[in-house]
PDB file of N, CA and C in Angstrom:
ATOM      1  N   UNK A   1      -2.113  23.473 -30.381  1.00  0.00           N
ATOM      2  CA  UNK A   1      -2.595  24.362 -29.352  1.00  0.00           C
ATOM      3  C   UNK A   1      -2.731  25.763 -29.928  1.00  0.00           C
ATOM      4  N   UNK A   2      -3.750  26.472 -29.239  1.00  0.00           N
ATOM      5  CA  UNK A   2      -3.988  27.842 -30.001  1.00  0.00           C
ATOM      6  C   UNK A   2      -3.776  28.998 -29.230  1.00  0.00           C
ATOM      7  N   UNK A   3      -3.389  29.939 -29.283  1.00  0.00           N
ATOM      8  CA  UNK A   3      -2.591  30.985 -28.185  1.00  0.00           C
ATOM      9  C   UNK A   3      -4.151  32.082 -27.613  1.00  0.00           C
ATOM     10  N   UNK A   4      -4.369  31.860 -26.479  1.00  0.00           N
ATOM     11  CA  UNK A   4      -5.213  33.270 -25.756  1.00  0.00           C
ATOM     12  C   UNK A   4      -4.871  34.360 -26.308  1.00  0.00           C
ATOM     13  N   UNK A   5      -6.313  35.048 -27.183  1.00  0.00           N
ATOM     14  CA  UNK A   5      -5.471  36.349 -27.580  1.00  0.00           C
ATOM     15  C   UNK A   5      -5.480  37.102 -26.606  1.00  0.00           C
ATOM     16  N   UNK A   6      -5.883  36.928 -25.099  1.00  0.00           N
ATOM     17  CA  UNK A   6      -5.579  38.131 -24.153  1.00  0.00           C
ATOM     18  C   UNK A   6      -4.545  37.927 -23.408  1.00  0.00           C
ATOM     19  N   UNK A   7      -3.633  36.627 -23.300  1.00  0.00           N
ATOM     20  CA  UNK A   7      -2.842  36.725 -22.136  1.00  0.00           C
ATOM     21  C   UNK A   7      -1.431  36.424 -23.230  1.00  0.00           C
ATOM     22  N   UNK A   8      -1.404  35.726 -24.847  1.00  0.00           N
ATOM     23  CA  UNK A   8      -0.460  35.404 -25.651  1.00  0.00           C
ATOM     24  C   UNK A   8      -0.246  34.232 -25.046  1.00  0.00           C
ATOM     25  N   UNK A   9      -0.706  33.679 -24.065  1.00  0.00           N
ATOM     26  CA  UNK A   9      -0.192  32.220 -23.478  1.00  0.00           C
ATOM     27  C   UNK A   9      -0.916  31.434 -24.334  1.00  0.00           C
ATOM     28  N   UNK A  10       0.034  30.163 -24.755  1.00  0.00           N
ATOM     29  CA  UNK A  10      -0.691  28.670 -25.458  1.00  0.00           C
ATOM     30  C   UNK A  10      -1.645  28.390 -24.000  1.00  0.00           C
ATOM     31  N   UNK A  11      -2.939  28.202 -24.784  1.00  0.00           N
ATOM     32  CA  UNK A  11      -3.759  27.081 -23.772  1.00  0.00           C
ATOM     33  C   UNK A  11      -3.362  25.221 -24.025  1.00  0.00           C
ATOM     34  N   UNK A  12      -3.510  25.134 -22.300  1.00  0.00           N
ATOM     35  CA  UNK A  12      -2.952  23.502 -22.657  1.00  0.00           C
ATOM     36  C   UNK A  12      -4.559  23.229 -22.824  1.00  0.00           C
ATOM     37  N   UNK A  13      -4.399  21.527 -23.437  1.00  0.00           N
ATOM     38  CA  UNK A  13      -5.145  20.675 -23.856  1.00  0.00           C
ATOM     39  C   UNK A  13      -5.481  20.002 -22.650  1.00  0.00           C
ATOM     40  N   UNK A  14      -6.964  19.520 -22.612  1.00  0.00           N
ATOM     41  CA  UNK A  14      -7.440  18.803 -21.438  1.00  0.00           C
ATOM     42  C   UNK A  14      -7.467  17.030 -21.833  1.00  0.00           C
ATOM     43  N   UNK A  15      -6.744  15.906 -21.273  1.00  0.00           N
ATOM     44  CA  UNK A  15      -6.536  15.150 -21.611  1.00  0.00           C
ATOM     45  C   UNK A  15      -7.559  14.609 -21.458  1.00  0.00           C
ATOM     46  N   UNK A  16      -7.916  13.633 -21.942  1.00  0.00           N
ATOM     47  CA  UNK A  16      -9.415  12.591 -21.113  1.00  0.00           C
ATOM     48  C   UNK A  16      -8.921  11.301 -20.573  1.00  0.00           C
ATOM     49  N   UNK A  17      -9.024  10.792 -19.374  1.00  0.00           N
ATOM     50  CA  UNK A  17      -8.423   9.877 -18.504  1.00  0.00           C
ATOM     51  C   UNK A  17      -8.018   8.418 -19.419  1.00  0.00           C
ATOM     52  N   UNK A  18      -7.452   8.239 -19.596  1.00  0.00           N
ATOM     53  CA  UNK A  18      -7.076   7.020 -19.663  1.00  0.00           C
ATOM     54  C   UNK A  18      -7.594   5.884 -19.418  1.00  0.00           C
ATOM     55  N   UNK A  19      -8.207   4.394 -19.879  1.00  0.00           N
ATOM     56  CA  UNK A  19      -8.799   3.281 -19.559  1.00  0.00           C
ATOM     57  C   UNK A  19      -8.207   2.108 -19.197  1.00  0.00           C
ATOM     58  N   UNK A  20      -8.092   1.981 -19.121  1.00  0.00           N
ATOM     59  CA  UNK A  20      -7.142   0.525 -18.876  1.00  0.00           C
ATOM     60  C   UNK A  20      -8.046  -0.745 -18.184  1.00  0.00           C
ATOM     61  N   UNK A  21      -8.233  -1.631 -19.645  1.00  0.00           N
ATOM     62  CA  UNK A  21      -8.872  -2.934 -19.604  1.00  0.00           C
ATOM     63  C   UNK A  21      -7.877  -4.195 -19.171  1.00  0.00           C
ATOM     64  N   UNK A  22      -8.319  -4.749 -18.038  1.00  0.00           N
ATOM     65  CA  UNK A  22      -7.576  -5.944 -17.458  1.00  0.00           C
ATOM     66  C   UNK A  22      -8.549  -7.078 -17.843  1.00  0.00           C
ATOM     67  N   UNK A  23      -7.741  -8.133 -18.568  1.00  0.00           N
ATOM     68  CA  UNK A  23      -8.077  -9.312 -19.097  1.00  0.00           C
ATOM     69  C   UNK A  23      -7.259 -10.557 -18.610  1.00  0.00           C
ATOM     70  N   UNK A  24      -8.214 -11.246 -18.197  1.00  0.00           N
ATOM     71  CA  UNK A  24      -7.352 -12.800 -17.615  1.00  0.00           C
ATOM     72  C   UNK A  24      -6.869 -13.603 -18.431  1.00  0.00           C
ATOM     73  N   UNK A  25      -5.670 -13.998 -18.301  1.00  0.00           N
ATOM     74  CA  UNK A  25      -5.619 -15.055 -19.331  1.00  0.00           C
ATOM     75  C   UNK A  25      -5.124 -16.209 -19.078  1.00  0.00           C
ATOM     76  N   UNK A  26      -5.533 -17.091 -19.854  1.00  0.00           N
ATOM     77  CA  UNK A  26      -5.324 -18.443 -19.225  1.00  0.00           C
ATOM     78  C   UNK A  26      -4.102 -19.180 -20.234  1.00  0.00           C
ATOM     79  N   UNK A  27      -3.410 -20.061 -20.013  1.00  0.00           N
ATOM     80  CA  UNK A  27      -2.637 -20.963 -20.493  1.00  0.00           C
ATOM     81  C   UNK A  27      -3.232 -22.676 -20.645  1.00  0.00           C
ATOM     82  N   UNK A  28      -4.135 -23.110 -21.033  1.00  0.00           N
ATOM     83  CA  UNK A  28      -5.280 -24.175 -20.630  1.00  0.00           C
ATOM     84  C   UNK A  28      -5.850 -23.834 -19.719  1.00  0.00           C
ATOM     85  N   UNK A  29      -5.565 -24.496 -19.034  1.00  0.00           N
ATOM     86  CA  UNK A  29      -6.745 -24.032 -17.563  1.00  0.00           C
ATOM     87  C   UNK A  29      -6.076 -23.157 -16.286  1.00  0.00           C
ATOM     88  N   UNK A  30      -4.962 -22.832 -16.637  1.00  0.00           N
ATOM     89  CA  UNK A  30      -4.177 -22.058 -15.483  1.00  0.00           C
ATOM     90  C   UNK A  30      -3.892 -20.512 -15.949  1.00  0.00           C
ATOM     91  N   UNK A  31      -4.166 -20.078 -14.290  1.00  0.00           N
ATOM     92  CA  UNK A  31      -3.848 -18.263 -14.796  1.00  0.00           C
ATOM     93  C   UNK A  31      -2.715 -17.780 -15.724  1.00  0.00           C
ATOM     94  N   UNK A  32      -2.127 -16.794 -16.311  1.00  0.00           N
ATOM     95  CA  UNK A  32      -1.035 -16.446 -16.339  1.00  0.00           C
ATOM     96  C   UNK A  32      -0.165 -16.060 -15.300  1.00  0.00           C
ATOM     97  N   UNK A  33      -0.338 -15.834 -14.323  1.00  0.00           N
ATOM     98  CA  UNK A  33      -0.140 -15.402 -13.076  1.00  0.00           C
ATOM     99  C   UNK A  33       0.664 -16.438 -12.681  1.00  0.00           C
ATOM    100  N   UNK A  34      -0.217 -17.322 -12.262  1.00  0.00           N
ATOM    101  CA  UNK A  34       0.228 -19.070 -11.663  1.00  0.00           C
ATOM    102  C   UNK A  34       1.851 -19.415 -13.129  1.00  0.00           C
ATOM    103  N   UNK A  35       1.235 -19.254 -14.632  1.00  0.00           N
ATOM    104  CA  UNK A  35       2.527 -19.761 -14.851  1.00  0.00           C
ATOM    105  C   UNK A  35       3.801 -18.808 -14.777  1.00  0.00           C
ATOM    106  N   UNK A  36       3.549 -17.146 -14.884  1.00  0.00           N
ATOM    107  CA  UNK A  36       4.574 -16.681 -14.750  1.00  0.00           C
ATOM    108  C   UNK A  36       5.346 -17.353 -13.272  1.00  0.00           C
ATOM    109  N   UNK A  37       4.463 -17.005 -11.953  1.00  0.00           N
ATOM    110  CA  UNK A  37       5.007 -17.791 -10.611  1.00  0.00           C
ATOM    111  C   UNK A  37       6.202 -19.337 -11.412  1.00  0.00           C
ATOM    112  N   UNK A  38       5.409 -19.851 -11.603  1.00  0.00           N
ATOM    113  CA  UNK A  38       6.009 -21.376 -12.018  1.00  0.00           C
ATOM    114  C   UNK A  38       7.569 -21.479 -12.520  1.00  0.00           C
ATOM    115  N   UNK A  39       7.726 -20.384 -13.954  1.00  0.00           N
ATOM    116  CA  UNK A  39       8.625 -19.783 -14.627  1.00  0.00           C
ATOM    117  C   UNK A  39       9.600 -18.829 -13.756  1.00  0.00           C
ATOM    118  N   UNK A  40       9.327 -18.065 -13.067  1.00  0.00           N
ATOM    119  CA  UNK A  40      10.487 -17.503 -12.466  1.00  0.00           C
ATOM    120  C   UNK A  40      11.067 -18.234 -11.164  1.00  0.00           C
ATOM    121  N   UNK A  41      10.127 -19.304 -10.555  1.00  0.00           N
ATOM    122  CA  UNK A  41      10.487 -20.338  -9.786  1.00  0.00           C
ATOM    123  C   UNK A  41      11.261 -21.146  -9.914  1.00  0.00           C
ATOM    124  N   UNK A  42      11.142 -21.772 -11.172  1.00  0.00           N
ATOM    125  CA  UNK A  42      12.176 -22.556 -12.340  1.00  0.00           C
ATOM    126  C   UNK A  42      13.459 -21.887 -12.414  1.00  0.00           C
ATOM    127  N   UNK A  43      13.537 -20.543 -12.733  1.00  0.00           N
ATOM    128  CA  UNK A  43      14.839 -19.916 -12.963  1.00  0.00           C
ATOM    129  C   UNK A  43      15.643 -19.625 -12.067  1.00  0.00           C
ATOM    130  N   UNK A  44      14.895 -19.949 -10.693  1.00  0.00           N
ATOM    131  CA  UNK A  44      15.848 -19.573  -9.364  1.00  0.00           C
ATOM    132  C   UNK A  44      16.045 -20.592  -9.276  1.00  0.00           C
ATOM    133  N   UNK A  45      15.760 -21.780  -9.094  1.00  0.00           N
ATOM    134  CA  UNK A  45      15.737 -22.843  -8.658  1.00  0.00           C
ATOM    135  C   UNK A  45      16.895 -23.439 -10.044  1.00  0.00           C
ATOM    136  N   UNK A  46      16.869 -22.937 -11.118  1.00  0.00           N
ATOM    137  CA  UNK A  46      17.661 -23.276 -11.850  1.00  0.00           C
ATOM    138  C   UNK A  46      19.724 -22.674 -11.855  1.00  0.00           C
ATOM    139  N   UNK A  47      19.189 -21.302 -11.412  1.00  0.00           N
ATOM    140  CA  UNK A  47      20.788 -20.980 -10.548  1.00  0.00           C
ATOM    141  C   UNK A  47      20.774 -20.938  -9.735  1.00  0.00           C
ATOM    142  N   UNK A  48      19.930 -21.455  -8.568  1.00  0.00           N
ATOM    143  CA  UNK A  48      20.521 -21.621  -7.401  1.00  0.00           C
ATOM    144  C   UNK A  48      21.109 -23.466  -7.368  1.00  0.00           C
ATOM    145  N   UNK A  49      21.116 -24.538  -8.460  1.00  0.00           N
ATOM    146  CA  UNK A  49      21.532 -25.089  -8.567  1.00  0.00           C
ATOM    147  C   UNK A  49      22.888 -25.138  -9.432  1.00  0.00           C
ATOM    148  N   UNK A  50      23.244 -24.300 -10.315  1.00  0.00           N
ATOM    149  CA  UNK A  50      24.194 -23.740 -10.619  1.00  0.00           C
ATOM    150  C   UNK A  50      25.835 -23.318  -9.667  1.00  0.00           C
ATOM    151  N   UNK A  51      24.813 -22.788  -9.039  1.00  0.00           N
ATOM    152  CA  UNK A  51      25.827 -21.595  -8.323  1.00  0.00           C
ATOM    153  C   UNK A  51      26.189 -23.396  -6.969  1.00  0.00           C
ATOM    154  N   UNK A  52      25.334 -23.938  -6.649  1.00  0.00           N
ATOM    155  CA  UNK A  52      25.513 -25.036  -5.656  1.00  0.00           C
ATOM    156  C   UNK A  52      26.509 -26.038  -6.654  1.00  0.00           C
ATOM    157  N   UNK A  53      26.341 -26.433  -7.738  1.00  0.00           N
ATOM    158  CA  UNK A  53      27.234 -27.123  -8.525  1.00  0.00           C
ATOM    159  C   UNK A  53      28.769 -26.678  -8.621  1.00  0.00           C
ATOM    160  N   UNK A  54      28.499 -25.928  -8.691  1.00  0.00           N
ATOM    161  CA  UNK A  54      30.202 -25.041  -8.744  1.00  0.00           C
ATOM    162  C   UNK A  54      30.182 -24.452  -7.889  1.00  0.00           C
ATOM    163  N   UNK A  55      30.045 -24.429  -6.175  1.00  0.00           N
ATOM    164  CA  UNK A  55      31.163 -24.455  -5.527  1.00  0.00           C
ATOM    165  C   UNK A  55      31.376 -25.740  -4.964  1.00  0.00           C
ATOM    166  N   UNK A  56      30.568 -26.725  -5.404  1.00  0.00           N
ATOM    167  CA  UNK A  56      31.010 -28.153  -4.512  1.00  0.00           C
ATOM    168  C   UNK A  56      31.985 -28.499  -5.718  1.00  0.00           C
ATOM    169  N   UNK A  57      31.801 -27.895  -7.292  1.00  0.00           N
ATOM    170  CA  UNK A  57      33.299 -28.263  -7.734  1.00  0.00           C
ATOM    171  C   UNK A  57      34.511 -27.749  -7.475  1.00  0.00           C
ATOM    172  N   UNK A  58      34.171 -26.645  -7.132  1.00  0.00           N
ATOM    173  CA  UNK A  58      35.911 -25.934  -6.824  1.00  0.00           C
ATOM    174  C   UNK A  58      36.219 -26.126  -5.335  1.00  0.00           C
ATOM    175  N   UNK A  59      35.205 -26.855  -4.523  1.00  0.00           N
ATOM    176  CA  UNK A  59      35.212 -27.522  -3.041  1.00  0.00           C
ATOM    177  C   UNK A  59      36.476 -28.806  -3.701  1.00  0.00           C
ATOM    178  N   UNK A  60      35.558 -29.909  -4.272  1.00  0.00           N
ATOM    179  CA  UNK A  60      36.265 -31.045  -4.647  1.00  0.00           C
ATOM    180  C   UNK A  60      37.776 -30.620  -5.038  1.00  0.00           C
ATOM    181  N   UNK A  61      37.851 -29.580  -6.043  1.00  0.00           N
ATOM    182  CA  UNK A  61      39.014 -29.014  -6.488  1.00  0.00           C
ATOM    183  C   UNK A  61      39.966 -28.967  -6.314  1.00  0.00           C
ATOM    184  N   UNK A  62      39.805 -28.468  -4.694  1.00  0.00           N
ATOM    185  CA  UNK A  62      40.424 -28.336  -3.516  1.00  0.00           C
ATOM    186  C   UNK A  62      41.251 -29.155  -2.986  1.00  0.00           C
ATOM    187  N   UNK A  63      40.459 -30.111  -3.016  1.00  0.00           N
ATOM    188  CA  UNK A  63      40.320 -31.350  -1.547  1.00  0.00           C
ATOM    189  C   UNK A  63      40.929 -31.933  -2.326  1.00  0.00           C
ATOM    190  N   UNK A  64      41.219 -31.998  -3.841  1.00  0.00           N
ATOM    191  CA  UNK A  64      42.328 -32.958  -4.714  1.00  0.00           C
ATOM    192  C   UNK A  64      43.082 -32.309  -4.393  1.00  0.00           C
ATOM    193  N   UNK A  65      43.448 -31.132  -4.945  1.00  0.00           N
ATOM    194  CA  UNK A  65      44.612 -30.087  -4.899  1.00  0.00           C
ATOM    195  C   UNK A  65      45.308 -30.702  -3.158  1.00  0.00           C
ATOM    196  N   UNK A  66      44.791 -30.052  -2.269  1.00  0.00           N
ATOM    197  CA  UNK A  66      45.736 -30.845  -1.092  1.00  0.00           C
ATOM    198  C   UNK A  66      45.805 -32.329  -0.799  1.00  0.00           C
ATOM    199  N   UNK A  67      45.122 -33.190  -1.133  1.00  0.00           N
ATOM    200  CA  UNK A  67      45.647 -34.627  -1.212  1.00  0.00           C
ATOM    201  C   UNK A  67      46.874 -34.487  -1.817  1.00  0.00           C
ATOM    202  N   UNK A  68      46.838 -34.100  -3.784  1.00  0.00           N
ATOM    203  CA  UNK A  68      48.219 -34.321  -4.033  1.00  0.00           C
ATOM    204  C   UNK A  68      49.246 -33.969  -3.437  1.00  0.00           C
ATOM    205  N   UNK A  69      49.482 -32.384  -3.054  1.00  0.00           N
ATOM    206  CA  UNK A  69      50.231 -31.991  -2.116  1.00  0.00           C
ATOM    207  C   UNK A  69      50.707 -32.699  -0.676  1.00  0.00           C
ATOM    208  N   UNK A  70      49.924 -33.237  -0.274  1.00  0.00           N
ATOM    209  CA  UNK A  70      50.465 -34.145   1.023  1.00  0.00           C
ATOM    210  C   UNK A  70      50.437 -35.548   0.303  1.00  0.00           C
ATOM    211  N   UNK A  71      50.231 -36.086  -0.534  1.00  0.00           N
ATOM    212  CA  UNK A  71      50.894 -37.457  -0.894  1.00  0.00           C
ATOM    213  C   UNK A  71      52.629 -37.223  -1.982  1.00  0.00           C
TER     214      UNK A  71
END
């Protein structure tokens, strides 16, 4: 930047806008879109079976734990 010799102020620079090219992309014949959807669908669906696995084990856990106790 080069300084106004009448005011000593730096002049700012004028930016030129920015472009931004959007490109589709496919995975064979499906959007990326569709497989990201697919993929983060998978991952919920993958701990929400998790999280359902372990508490029906520490359910069962349980339900031994007081059997022994009352036998």
């Amino acid at each position: 930047m080069s300084k106004d010799s009448n005011t000593q102020h730096r002049t700012t620079r004028q930016h030129l806008p920015t472009k931004i090219i959007v490109e589709r992309h496919y995975v064979g014949t499906e959007k990326m879109e569709t497989v990201f959807k697919r993929i983060a669908e998978e991952q919920v669906i993958k701990k929400v079976k998790v999280t359902v696995h372990s508490a029906t084990s520490n359910a069962c856990t349980e339900t031994a734990k007081q059997r022994f106790r009352a036998g």
